[in-house]
C-alpha atoms as a PDB file:
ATOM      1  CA  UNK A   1    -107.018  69.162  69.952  1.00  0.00           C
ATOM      2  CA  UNK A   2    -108.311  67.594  72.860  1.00  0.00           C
ATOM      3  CA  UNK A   3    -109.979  64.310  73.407  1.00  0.00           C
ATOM      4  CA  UNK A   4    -111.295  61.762  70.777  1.00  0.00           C
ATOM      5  CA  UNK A   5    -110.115  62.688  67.273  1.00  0.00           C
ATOM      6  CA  UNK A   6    -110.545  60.918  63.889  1.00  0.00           C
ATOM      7  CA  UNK A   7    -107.914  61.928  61.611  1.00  0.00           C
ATOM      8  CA  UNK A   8    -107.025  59.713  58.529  1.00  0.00           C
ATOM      9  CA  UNK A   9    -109.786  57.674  59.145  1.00  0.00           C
ATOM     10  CA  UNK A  10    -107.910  56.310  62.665  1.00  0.00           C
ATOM     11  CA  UNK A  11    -109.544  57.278  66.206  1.00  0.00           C
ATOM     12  CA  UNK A  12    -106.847  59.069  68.507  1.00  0.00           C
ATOM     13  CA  UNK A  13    -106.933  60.161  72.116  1.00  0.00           C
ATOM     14  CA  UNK A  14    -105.700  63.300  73.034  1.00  0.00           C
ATOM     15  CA  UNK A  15    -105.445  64.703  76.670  1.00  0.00           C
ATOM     16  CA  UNK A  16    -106.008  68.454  78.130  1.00  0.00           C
ATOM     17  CA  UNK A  17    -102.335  69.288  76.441  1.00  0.00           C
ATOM     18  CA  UNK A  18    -103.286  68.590  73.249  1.00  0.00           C
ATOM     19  CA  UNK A  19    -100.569  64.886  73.550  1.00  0.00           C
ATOM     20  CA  UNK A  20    -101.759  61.616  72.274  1.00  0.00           C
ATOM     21  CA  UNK A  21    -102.630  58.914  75.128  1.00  0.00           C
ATOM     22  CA  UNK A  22    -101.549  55.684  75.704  1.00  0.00           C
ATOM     23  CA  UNK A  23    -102.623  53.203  77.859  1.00  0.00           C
ATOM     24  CA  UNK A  24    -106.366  52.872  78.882  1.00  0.00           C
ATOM     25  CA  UNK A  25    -108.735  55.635  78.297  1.00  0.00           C
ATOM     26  CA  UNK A  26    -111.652  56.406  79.952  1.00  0.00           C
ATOM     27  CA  UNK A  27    -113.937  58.470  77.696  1.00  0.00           C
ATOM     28  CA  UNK A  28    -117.800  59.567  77.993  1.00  0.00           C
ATOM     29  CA  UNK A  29    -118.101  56.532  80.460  1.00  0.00           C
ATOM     30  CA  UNK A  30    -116.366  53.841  77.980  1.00  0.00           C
ATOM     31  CA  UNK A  31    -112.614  52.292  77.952  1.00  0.00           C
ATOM     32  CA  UNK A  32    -110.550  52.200  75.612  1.00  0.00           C
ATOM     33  CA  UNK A  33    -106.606  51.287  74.717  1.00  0.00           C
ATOM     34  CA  UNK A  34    -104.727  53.190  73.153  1.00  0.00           C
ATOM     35  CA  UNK A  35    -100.815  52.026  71.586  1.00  0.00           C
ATOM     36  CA  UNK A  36     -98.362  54.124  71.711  1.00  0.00           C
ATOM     37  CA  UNK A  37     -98.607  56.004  68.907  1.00  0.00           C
ATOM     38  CA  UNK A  38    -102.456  57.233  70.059  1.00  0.00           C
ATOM     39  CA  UNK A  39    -104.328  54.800  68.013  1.00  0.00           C
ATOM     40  CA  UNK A  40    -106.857  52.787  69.808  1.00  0.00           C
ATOM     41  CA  UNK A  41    -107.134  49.040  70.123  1.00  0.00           C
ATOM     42  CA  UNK A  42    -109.789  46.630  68.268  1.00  0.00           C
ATOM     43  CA  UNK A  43    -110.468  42.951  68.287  1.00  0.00           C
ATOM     44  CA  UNK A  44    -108.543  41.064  70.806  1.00  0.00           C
ATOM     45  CA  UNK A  45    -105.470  42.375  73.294  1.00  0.00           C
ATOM     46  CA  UNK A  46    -103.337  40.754  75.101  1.00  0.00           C
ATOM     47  CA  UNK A  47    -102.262  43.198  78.386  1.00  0.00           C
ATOM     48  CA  UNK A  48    -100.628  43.035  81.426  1.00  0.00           C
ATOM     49  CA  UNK A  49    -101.222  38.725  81.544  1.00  0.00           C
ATOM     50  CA  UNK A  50    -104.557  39.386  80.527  1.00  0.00           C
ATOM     51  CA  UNK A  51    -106.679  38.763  77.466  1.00  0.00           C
ATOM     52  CA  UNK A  52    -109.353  41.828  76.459  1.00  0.00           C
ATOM     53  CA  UNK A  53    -111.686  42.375  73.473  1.00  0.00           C
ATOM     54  CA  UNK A  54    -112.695  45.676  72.513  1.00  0.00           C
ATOM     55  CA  UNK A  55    -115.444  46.076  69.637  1.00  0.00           C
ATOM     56  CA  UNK A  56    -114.254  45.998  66.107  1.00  0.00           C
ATOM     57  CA  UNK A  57    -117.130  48.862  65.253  1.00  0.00           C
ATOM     58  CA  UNK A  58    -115.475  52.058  68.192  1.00  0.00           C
ATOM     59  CA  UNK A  59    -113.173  49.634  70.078  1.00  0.00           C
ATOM     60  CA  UNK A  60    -115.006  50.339  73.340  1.00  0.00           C
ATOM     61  CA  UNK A  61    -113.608  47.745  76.134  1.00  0.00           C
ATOM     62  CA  UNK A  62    -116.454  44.633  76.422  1.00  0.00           C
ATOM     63  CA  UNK A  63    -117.752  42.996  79.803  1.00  0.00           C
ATOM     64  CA  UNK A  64    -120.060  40.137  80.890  1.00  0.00           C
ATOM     65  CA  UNK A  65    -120.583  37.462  78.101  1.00  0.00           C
ATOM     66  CA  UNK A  66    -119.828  38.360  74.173  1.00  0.00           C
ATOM     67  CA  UNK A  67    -120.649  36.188  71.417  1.00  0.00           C
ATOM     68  CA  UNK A  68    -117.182  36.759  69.267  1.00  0.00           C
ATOM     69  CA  UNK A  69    -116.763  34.815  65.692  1.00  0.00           C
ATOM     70  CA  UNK A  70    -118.953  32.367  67.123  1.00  0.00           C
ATOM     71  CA  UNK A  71    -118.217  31.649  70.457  1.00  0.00           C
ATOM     72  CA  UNK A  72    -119.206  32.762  73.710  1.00  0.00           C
ATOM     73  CA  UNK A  73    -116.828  34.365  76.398  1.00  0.00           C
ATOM     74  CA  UNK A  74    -116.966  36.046  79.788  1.00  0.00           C
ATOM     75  CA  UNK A  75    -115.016  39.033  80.687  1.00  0.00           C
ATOM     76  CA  UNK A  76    -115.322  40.208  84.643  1.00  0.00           C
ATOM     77  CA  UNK A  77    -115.961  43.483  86.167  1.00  0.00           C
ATOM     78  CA  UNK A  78    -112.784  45.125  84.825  1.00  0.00           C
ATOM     79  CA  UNK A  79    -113.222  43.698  80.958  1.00  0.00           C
ATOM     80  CA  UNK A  80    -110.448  40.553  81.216  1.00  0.00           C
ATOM     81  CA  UNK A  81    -110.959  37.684  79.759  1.00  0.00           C
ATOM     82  CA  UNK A  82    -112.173  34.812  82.301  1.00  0.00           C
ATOM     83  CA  UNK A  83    -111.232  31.157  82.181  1.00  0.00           C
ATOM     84  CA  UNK A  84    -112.811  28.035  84.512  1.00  0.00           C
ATOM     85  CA  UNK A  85    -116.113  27.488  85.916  1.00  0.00           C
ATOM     86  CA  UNK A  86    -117.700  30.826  86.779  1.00  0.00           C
ATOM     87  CA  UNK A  87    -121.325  30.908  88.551  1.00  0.00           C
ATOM     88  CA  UNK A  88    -123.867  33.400  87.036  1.00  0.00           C
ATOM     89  CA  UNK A  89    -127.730  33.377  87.466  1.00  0.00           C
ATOM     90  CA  UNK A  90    -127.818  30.267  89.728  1.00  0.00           C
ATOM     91  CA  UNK A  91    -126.265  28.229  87.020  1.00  0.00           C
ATOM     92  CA  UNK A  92    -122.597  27.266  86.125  1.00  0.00           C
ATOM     93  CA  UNK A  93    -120.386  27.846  83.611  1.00  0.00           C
ATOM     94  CA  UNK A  94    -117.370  26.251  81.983  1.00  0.00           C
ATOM     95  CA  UNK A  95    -115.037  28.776  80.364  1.00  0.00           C
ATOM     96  CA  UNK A  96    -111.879  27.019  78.619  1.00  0.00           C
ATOM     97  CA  UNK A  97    -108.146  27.812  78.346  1.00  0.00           C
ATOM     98  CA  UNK A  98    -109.048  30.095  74.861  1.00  0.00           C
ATOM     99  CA  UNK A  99    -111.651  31.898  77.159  1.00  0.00           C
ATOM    100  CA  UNK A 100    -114.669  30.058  74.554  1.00  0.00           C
ATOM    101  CA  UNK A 101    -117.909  28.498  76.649  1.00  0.00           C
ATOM    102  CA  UNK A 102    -117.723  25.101  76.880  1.00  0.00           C
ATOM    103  CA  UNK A 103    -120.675  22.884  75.716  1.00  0.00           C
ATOM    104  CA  UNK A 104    -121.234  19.617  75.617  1.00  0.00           C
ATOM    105  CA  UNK A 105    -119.188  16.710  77.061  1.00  0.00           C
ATOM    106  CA  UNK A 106    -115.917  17.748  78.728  1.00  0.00           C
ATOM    107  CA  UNK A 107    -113.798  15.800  80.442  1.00  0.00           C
ATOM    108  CA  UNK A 108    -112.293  17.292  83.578  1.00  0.00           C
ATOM    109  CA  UNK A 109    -109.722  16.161  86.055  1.00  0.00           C
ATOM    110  CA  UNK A 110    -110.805  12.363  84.952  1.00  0.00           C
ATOM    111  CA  UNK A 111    -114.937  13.088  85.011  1.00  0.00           C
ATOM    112  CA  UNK A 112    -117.126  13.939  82.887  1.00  0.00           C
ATOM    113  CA  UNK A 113    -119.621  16.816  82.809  1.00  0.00           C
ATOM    114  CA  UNK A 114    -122.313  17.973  80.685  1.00  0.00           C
ATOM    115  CA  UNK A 115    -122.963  21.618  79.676  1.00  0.00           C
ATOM    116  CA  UNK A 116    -126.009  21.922  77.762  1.00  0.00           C
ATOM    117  CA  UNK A 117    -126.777  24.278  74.868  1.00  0.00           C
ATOM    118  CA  UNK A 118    -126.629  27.869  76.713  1.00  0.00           C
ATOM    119  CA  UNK A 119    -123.475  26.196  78.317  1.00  0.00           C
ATOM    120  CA  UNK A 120    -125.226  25.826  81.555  1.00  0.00           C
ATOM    121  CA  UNK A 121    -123.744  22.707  83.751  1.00  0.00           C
ATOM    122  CA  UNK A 122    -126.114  19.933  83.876  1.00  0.00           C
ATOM    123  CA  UNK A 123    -127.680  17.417  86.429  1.00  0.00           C
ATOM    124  CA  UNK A 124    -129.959  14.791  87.009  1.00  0.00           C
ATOM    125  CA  UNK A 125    -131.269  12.767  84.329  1.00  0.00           C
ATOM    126  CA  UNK A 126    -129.813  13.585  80.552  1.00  0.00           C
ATOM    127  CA  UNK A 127    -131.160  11.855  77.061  1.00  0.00           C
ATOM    128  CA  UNK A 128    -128.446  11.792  74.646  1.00  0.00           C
ATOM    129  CA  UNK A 129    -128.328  10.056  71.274  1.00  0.00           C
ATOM    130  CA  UNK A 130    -130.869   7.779  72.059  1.00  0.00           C
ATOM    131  CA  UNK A 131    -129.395   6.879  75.959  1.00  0.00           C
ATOM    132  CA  UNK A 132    -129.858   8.178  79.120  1.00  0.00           C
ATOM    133  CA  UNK A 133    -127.306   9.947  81.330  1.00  0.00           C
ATOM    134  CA  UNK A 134    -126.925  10.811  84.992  1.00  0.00           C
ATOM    135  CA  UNK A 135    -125.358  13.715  86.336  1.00  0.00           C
ATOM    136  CA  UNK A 136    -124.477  13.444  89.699  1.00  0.00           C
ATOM    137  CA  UNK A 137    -127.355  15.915  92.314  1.00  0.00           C
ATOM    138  CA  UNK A 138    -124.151  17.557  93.541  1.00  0.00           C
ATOM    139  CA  UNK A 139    -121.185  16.949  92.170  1.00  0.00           C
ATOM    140  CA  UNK A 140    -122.428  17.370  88.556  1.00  0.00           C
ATOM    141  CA  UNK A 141    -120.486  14.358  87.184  1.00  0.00           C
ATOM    142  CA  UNK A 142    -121.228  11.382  85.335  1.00  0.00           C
ATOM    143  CA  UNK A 143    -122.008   8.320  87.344  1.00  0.00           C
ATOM    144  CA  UNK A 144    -121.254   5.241  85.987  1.00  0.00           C
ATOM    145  CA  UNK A 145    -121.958   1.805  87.537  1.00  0.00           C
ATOM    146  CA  UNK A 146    -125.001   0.683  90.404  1.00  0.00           C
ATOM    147  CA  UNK A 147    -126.528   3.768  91.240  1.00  0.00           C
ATOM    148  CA  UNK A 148    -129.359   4.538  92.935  1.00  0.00           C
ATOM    149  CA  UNK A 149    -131.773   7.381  92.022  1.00  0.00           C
ATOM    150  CA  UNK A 150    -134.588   8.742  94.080  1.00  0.00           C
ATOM    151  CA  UNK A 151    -135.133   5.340  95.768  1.00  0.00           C
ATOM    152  CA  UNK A 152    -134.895   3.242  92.326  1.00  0.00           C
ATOM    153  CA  UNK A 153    -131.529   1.192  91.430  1.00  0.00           C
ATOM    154  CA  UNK A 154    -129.892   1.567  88.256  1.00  0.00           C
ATOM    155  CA  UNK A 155    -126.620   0.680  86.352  1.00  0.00           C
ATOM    156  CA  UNK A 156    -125.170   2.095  84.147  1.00  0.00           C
ATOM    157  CA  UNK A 157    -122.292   1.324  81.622  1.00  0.00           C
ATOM    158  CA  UNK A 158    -118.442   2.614  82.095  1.00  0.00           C
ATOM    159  CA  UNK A 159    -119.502   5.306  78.745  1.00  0.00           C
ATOM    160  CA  UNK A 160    -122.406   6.010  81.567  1.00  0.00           C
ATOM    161  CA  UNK A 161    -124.938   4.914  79.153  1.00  0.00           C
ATOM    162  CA  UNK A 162    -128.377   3.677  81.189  1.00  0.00           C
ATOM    163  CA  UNK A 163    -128.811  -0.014  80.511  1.00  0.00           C
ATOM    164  CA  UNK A 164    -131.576  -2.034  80.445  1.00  0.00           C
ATOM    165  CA  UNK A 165    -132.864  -6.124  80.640  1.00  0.00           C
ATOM    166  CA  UNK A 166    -129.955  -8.789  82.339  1.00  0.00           C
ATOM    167  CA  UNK A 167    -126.868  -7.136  83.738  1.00  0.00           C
ATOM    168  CA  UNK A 168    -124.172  -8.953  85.191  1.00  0.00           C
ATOM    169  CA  UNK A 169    -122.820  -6.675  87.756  1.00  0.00           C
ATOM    170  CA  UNK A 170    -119.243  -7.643  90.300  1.00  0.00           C
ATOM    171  CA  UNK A 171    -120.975 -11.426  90.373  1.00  0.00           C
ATOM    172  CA  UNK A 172    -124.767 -10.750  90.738  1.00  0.00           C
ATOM    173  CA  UNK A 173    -127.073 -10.390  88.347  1.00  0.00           C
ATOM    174  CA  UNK A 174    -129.705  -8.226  87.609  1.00  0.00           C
ATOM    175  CA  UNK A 175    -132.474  -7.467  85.670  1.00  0.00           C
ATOM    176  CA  UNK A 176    -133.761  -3.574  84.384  1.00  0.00           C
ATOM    177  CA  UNK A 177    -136.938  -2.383  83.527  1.00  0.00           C
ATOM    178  CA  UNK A 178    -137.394  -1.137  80.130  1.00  0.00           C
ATOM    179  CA  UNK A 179    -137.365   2.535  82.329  1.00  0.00           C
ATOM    180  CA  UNK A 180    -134.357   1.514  83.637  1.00  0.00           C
ATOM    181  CA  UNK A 181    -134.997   0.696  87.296  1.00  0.00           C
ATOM    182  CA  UNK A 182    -133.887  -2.233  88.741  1.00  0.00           C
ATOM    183  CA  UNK A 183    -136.669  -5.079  89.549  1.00  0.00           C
ATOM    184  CA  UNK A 184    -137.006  -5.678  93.446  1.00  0.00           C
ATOM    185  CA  UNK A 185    -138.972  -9.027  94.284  1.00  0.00           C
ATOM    186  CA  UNK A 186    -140.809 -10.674  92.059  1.00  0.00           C
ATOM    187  CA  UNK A 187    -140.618 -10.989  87.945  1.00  0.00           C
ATOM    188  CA  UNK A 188    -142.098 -12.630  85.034  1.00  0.00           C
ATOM    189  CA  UNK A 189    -139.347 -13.110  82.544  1.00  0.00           C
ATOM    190  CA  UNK A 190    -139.363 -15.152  79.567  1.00  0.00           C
ATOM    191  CA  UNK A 191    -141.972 -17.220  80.725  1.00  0.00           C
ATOM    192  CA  UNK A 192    -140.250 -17.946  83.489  1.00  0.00           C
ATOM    193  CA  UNK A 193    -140.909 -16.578  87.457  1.00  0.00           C
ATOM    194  CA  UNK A 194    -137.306 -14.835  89.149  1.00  0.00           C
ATOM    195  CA  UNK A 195    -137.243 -13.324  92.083  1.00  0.00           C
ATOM    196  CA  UNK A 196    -134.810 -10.162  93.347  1.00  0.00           C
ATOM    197  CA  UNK A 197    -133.619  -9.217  96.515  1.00  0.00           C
ATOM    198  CA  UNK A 198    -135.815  -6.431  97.709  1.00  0.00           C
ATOM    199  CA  UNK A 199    -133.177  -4.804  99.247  1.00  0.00           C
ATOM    200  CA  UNK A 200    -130.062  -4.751  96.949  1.00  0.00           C
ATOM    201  CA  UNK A 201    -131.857  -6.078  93.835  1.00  0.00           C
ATOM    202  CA  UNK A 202    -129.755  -9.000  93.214  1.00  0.00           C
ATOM    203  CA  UNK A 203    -131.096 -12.321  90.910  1.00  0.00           C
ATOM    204  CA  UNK A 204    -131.925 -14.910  93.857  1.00  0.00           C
ATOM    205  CA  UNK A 205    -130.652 -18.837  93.585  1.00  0.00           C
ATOM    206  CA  UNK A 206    -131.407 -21.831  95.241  1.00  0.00           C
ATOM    207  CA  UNK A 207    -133.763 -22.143  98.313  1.00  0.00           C
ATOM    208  CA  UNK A 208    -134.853 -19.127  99.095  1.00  0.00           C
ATOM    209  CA  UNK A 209    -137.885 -18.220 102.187  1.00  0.00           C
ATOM    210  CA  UNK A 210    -140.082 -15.249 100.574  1.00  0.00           C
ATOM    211  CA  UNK A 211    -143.701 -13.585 100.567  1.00  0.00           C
ATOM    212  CA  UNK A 212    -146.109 -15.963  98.191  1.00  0.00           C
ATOM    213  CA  UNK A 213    -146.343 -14.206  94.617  1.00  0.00           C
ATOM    214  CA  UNK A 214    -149.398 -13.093  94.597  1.00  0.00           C
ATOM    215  CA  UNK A 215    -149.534 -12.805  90.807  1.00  0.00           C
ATOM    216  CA  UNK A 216    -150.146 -15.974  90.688  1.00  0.00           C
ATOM    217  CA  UNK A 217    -150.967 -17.623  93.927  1.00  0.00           C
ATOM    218  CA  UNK A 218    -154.378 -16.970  95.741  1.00  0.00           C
ATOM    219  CA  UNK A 219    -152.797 -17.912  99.560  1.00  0.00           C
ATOM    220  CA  UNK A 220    -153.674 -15.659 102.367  1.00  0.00           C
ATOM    221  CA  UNK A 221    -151.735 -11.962 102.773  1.00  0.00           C
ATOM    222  CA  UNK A 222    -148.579 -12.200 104.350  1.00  0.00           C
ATOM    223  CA  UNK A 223    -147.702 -15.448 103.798  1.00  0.00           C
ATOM    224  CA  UNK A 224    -144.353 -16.752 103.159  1.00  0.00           C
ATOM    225  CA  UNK A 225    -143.012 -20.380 101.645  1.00  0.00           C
ATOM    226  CA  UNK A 226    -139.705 -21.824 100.703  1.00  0.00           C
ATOM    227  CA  UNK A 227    -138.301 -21.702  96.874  1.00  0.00           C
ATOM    228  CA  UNK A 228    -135.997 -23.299  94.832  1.00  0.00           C
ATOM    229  CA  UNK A 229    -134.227 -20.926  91.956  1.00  0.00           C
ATOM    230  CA  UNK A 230    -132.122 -23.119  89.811  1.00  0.00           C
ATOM    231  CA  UNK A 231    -128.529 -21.416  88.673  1.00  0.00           C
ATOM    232  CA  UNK A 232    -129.858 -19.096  86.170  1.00  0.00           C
ATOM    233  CA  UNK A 233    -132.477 -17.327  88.289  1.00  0.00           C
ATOM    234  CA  UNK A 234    -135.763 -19.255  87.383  1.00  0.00           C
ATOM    235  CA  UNK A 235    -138.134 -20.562  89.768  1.00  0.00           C
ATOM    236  CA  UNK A 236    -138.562 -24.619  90.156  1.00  0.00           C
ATOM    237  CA  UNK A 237    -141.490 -26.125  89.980  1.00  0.00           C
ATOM    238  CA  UNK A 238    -142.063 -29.829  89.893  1.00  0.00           C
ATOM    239  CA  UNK A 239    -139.703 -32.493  91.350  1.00  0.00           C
ATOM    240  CA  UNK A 240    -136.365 -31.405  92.604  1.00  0.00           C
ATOM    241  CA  UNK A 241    -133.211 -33.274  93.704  1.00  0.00           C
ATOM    242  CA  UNK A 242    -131.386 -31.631  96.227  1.00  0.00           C
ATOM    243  CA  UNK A 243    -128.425 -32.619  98.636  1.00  0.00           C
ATOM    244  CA  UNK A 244    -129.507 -36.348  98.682  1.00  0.00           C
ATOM    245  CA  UNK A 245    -133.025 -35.554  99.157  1.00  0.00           C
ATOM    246  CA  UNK A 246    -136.300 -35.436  96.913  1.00  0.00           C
ATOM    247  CA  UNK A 247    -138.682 -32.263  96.990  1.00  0.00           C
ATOM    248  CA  UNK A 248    -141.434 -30.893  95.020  1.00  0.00           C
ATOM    249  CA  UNK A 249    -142.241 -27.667  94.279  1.00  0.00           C
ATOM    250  CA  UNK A 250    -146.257 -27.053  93.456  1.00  0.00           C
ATOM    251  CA  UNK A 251    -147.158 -24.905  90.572  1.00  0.00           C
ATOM    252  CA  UNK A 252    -146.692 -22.012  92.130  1.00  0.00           C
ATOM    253  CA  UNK A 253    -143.283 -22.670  93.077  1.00  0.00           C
ATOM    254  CA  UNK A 254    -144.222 -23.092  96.603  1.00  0.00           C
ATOM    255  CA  UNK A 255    -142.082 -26.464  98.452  1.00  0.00           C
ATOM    256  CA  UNK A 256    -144.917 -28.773  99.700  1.00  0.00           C
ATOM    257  CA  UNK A 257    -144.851 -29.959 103.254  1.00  0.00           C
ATOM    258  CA  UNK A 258    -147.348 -32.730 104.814  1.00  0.00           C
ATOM    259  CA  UNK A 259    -148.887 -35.552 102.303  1.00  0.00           C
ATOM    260  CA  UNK A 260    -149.436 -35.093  99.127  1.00  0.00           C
ATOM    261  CA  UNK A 261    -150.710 -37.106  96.082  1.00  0.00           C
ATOM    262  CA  UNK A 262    -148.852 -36.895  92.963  1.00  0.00           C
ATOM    263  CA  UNK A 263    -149.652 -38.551  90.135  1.00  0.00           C
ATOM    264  CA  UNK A 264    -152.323 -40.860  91.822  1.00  0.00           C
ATOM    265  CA  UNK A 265    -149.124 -41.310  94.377  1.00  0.00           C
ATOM    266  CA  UNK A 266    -149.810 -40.427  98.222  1.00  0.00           C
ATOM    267  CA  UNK A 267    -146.432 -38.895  99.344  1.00  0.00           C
ATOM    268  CA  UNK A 268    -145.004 -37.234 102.360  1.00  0.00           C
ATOM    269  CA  UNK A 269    -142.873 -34.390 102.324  1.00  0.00           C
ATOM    270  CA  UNK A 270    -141.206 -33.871 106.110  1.00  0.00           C
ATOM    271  CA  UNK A 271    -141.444 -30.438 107.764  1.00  0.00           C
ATOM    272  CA  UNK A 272    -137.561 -29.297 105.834  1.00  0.00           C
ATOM    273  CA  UNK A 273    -139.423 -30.575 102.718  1.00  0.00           C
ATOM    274  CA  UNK A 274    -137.640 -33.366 101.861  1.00  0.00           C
ATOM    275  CA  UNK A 275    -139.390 -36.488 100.759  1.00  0.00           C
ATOM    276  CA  UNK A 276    -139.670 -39.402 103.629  1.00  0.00           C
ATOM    277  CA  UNK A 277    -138.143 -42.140 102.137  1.00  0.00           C
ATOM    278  CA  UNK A 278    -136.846 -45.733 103.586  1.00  0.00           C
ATOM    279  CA  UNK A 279    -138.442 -44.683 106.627  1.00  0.00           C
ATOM    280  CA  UNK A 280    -141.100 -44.844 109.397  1.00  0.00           C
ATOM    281  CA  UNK A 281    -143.551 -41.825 110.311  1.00  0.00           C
ATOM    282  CA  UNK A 282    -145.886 -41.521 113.286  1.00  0.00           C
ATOM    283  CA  UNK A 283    -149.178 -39.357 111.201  1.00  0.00           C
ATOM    284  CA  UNK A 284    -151.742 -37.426 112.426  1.00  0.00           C
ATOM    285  CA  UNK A 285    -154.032 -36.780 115.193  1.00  0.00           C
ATOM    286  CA  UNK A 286    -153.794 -40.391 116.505  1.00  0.00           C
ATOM    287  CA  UNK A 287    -150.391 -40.723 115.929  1.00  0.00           C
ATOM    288  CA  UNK A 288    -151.054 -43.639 112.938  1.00  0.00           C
ATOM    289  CA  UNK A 289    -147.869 -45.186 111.745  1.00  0.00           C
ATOM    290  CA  UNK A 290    -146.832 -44.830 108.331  1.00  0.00           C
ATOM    291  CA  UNK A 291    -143.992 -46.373 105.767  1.00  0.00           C
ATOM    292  CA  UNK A 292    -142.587 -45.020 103.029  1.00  0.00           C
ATOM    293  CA  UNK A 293    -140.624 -46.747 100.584  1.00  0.00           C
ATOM    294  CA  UNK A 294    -137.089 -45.567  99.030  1.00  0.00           C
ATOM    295  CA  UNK A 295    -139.557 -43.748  96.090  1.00  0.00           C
ATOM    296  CA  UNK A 296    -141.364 -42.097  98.269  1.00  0.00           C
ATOM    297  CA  UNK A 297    -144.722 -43.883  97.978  1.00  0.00           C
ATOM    298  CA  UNK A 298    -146.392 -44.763 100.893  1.00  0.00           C
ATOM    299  CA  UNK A 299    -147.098 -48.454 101.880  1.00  0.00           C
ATOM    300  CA  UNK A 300    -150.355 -50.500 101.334  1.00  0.00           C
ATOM    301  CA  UNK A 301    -151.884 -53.794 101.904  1.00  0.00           C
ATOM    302  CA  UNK A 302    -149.217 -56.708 103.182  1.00  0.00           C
ATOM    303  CA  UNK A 303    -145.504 -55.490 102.647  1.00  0.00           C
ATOM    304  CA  UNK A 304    -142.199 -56.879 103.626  1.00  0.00           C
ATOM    305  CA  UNK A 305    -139.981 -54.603 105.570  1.00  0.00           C
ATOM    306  CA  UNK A 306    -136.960 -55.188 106.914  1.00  0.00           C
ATOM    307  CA  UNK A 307    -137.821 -59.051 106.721  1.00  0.00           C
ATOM    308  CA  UNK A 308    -141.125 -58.133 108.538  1.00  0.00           C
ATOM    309  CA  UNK A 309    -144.716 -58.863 107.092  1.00  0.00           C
ATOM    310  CA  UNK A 310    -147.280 -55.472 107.837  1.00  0.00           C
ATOM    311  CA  UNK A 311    -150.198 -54.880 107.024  1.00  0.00           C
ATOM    312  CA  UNK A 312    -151.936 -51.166 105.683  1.00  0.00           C
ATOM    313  CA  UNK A 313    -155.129 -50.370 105.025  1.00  0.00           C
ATOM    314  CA  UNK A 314    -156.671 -48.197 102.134  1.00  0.00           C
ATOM    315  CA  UNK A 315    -155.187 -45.014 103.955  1.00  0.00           C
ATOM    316  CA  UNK A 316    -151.689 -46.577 104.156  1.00  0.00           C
ATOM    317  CA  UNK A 317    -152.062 -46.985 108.598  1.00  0.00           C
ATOM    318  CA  UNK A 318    -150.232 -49.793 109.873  1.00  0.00           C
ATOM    319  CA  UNK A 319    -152.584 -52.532 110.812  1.00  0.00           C
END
């Protein structure tokens, strides 16, 4: 009796002597194992450190991935079980301590990953119960934090969960798009007009020298003017008082330099755009003087100043 026997409905091996094998097998181009009493192994074996599976139906050795009770495994060229990331068709794989695919979120060596549902390794951009993931280009793992993407800033929560709308991020604020990127310059928000850093996308206070916004303002290309952004972000407009000084903003935001009338008021707003006040100002092409009183409205007709009597015409020049 040579070879492959069934005899009491178990499979033997039997070599050119007629003696039962045991060990591995080779037969007709499959492996086997056999125990020592000839019969051949089925299911899973543990040999030599190594974990194997041979098929319940002939208990031929398996290779390359098996789907066993459920779960998918890798076994290498020689039919072991593998375990750890393996790379196979230009994708990565996650094989855990039981030798079962990994799917899903794992957590490894303090990061996460994500393997999607043929177990693959994932990167780039990831929707998951109604949230949006990154997975790092390279590295494959989960940012978390400012990050930016393709050229576009984003920030994302410590469960790495893209957020959107105010953010207050290490002392700055910042405000996300409803696709998740950061705003650079300027924003309508509320109502109110905010402006962000165009390089690091940070909410901008106090005075601030930037391009006109042009959604709103009808000034020449290229031109820039000074703003005032109160503590919460928004753009001033109107009357401001700043560092001992008066300044108004026009409805555009923009600070107003040179005379202006307010409210039937002629004004003069120096070149820093503060508001002359308690003072004298040589005007214009002929170098006309001008006073201005502690409100800021210019002189007319005969005033007392400084115990002097002057005199100003219509267009507030000294007489």
């Amino acid at each position: 009796m040579k070879g492959m026997q069934k005899i009491e409905g178990k499979i033997y091996f039997f070599d050119e002597d007629g003696v039962w094998t045991a060990g591995w097998v080779e037969h007709n181009g499959k492996e086997y194992y056999a125990y020592a009493n000839g019969t051949i192994a089925y299911g899973w074996k543990y040999i030599d450190n190594e974990w194997y599976y041979f098929t319940t139906a002939d208990g031929t050795l398996v290779y390359d991935w098996q789907y066993i009770k459920g779960k998918w495994y890798f076994f290498d060229e020689d039919g072991a079980m593998v375990t750890g990331f393996i790379s196979y068709d230009d994708s990565i794989y996650l094989l855990k301590d039981d030798g079962s695919m990994a799917a899903g979120w794992q957590s490894i060596e303090g990061y996460w990953y994500y393997f999607n549902g043929s177990g693959a390794l994932q990167s780039g951009w990831l929707f998951w119960k109604n949230n949006w993931y990154y997975l790092d280009d390279e590295e494959f793992n989960m940012v978390t934090g400012l990050q930016a993407v393709k050229g576009n800033l984003y920030y994302f929560d410590s469960s790495g969960a893209m957020k959107k709308g105010w953010q207050l991020v290490n002392g700055h604020w910042y405000f996300f798009n409803t696709s998740g990127d950061a705003c650079i310059g300027w924003k309508q928000i509320g109502g109110k007009w905010y402006h962000f850093n165009e390089k690091d996308g940070t909410m901008q206070t106090g005075w601030q020298y930037l391009p006109l916004n042009y959604q709103i303002s009808n000034a020449p290309a290229n031109h820039q003017s000074w703003y005032y952004f109160n503590a919460s972000g928004a753009m001033t407009t109107g009357w401001l008082f700043d560092k001992g000084s008066w300044y108004y903003l026009d409805q555009y935001g923009e600070m107003t330099v040179g005379t202006r009338w307010i409210d039937r008021t002629r004004y003069y707003f120096k070149s820093s755009g503060a508001m002359a006040a308690n003072e004298w100002l040589q005007l214009g092409p002929w170098n006309d003087w001008y006073y201005y009183f502690s409100s800021g409205k210019s002189a007319y007709g005969w005033q007392v100043i400084n115990g002097k009597r002057y005199y100003f015409d219509s267009n507030g020049v000294l007489k």
